[in-house]
Protein backbone atom coordinates (compact mmCIF):
# COMPACT_ATOMS: atom_id res chain seq x y z
CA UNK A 1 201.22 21.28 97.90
CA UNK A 2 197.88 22.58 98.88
CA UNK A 3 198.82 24.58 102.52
CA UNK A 4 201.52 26.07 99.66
CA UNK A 5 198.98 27.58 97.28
CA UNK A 6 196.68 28.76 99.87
CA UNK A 7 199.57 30.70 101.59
CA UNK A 8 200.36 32.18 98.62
CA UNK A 9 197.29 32.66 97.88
CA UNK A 10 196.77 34.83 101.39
CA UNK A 11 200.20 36.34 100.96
CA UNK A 12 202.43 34.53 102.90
CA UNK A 13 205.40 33.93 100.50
CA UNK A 14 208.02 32.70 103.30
CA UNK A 15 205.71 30.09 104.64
CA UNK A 16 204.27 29.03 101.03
CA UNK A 17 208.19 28.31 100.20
CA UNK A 18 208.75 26.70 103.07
CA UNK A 19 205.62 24.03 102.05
CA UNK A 20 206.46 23.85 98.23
CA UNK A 21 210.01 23.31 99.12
CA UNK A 22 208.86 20.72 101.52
CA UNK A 23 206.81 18.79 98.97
CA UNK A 24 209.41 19.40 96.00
CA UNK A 25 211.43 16.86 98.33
CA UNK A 26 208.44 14.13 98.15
CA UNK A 27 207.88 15.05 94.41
CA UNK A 28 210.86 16.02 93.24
CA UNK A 29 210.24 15.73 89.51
CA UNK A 30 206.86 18.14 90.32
CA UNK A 31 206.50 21.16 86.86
CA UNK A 32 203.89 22.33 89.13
CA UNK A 33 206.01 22.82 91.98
CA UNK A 34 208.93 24.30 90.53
CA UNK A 35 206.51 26.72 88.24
CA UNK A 36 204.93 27.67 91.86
CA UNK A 37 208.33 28.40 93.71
CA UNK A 38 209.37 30.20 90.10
CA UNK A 39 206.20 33.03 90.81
CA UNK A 40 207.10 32.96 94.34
CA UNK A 41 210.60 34.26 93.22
CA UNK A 42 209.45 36.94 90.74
CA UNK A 43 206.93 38.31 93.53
CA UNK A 44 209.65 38.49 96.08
CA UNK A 45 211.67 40.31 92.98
CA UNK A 46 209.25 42.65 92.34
CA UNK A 47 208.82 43.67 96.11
CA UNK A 48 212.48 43.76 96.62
CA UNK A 49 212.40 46.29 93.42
CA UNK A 50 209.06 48.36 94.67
CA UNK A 51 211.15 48.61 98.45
CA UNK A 52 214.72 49.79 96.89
CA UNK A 53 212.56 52.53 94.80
CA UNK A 54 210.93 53.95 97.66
CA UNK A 55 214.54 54.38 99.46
CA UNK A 56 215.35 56.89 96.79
């Protein structure tokens, strides 16, 4: 859980997934886990958004 935060911390939203999905496997029953992959979604939302607005 902690190589998750700190890549999301530095940015790195595919690899942070990739370790919080990892651990949610160990710890399946983790809030803090599924509350961390739930940001990672909205981020990757938001960029998807910001990138179809500056097609137009």
């Amino acid at each position: 859980m902690n190589m998750g935060g700190i890549e999301h911390i530095k940015g790195s939203y595919i690899t942070a997934r990739g370790y919080y999905e990892k651990a949610l496997q160990l710890v399946p029953n983790s809030k803090l886990l599924k509350e961390n992959l739930a940001k990672l979604d909205r981020l990757e939302k938001r960029f998807q958004e910001v990138q179809e607005k500056d097609q137009t």
